[in-house]
C-alpha atoms as a PDB file:
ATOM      1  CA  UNK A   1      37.215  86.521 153.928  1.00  0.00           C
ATOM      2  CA  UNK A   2      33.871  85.404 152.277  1.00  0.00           C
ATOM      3  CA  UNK A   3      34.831  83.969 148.614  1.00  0.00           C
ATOM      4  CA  UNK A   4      32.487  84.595 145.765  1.00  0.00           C
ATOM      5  CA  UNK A   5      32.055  81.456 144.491  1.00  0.00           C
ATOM      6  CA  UNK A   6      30.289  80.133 147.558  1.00  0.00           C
ATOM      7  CA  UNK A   7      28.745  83.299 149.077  1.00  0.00           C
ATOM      8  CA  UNK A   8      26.970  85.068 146.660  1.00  0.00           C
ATOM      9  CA  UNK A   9      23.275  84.341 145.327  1.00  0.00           C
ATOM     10  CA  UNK A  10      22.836  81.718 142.379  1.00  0.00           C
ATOM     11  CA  UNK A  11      21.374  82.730 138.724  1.00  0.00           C
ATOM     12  CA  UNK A  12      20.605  80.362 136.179  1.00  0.00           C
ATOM     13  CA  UNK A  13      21.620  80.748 132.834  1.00  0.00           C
ATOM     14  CA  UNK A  14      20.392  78.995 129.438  1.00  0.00           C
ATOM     15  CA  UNK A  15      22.893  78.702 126.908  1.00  0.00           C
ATOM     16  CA  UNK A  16      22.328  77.603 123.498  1.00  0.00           C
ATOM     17  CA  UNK A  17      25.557  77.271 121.529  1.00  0.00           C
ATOM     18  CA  UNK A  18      27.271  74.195 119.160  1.00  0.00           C
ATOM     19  CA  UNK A  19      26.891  70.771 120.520  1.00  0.00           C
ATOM     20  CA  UNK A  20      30.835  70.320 119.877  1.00  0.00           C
ATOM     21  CA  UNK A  21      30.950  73.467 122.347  1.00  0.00           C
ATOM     22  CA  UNK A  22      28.933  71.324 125.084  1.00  0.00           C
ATOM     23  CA  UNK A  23      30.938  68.305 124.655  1.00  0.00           C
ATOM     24  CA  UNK A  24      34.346  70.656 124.941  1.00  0.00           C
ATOM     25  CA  UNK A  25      32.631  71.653 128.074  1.00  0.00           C
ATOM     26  CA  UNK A  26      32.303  68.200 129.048  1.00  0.00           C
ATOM     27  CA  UNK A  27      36.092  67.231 127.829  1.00  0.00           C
ATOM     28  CA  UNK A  28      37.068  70.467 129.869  1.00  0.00           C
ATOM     29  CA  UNK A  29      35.597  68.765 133.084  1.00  0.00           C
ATOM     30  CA  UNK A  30      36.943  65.378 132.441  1.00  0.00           C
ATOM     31  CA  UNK A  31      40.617  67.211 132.216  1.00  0.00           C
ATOM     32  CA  UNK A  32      39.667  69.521 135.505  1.00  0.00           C
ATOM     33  CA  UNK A  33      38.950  66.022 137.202  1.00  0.00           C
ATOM     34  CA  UNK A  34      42.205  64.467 135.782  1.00  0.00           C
ATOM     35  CA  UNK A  35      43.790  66.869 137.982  1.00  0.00           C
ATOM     36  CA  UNK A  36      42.410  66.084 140.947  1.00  0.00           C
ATOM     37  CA  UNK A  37      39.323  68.794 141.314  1.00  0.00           C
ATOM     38  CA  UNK A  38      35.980  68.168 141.718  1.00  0.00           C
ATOM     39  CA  UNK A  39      33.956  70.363 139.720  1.00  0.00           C
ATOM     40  CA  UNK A  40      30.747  71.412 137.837  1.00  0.00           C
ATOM     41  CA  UNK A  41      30.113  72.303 134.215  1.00  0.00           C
ATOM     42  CA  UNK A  42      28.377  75.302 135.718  1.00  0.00           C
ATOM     43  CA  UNK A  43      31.761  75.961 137.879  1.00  0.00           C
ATOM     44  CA  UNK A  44      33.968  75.633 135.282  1.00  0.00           C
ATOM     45  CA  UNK A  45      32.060  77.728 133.413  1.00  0.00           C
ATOM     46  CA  UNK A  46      31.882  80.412 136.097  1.00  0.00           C
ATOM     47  CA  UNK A  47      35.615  80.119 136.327  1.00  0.00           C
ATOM     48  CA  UNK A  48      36.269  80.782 132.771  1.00  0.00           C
ATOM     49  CA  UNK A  49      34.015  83.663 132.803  1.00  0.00           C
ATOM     50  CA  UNK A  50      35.882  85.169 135.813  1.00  0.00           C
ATOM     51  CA  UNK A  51      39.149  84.648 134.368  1.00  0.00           C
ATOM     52  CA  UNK A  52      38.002  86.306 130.796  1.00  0.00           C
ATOM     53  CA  UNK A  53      39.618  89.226 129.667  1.00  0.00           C
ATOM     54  CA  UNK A  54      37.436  92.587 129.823  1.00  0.00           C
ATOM     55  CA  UNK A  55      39.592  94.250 127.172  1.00  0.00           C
ATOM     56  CA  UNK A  56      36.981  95.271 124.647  1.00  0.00           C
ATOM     57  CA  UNK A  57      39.905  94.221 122.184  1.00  0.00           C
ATOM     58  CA  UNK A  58      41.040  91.121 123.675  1.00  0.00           C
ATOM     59  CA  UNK A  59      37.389  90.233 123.385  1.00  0.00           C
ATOM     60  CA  UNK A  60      36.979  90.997 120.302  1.00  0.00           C
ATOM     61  CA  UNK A  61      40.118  88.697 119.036  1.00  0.00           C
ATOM     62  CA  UNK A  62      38.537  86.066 121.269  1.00  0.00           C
ATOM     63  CA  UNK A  63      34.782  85.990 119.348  1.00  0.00           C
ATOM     64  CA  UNK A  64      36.613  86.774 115.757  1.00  0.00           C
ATOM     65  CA  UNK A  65      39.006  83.373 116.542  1.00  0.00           C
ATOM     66  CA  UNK A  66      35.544  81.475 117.645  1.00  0.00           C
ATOM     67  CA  UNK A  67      33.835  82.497 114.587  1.00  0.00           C
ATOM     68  CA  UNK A  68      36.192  81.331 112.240  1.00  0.00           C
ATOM     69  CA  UNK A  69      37.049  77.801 113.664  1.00  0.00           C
ATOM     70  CA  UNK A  70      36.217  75.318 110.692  1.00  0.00           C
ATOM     71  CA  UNK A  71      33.795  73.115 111.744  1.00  0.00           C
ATOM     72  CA  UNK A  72      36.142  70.284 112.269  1.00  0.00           C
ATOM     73  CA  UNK A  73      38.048  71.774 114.987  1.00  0.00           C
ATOM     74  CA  UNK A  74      37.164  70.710 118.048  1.00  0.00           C
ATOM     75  CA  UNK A  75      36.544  66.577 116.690  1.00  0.00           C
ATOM     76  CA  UNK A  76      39.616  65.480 118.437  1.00  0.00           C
ATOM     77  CA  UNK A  77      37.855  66.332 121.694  1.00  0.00           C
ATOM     78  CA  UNK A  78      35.473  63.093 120.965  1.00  0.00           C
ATOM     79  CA  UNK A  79      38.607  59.908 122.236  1.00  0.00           C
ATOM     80  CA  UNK A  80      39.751  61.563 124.745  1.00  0.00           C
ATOM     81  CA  UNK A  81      40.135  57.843 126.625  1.00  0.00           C
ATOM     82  CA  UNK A  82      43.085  59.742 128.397  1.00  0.00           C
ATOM     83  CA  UNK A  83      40.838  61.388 130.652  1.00  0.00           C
ATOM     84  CA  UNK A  84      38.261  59.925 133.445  1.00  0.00           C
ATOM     85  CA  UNK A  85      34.561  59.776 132.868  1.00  0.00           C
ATOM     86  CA  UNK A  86      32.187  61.755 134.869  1.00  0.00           C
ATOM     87  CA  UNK A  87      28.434  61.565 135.397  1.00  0.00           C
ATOM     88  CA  UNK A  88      26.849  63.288 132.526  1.00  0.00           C
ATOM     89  CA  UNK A  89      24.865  66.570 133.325  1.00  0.00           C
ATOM     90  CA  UNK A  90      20.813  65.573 134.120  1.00  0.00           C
ATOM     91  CA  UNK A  91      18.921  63.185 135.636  1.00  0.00           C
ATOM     92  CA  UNK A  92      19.830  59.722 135.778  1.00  0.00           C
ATOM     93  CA  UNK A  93      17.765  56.861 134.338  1.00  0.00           C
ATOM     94  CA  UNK A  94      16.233  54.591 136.589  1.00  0.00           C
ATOM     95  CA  UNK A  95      17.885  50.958 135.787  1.00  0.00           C
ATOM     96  CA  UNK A  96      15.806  48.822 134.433  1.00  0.00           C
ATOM     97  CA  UNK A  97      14.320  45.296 135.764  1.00  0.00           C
END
């Protein structure tokens, strides 16, 4: 059995969304790798997508709950100390001498 995750040709995708979003992403990880998996923001990512509802409704209640979260809502996310730290996405910076 082939498994789509690792068989299937790569596409890369720019997002542009909240930087709260990208450091949920990032929390999202850290919690994935509290649990013992080794993973990717782009895996993650690919795994929430899979798992997403393709209800027109359910997708619908799902943007119309995004849309109204107060601006505040995902500030918690920020000292999460509770969870390991991972390498960051990008390049790393040469140390310096």
């Amino acid at each position: 059995m082939e498994l789509l995750h690792r068989q299937q040709q790569r596409r890369t995708t720019s997002v542009q969304w909240p930087e709260d979003i990208d450091r949920r992403l990032n929390i999202l990880v850290r919690a994935a790798t509290a649990a013992g998996e080794r993973t990717s923001r782009a895996e993650l990512l690919a795994a929430l997508v899979a798992a997403a509802d393709t209800q027109p409704e359910q997708l619908a209640l799902l943007l119309h709950r995004y849309r109204r979260l107060p601006e505040t809502a995902l500030a918690d996310d920020e000292s999460r100390e509770d969870l390991p730290q991972v390498r960051s996405p990008g390049p790393r910076r040469a140390a310096s001498a």
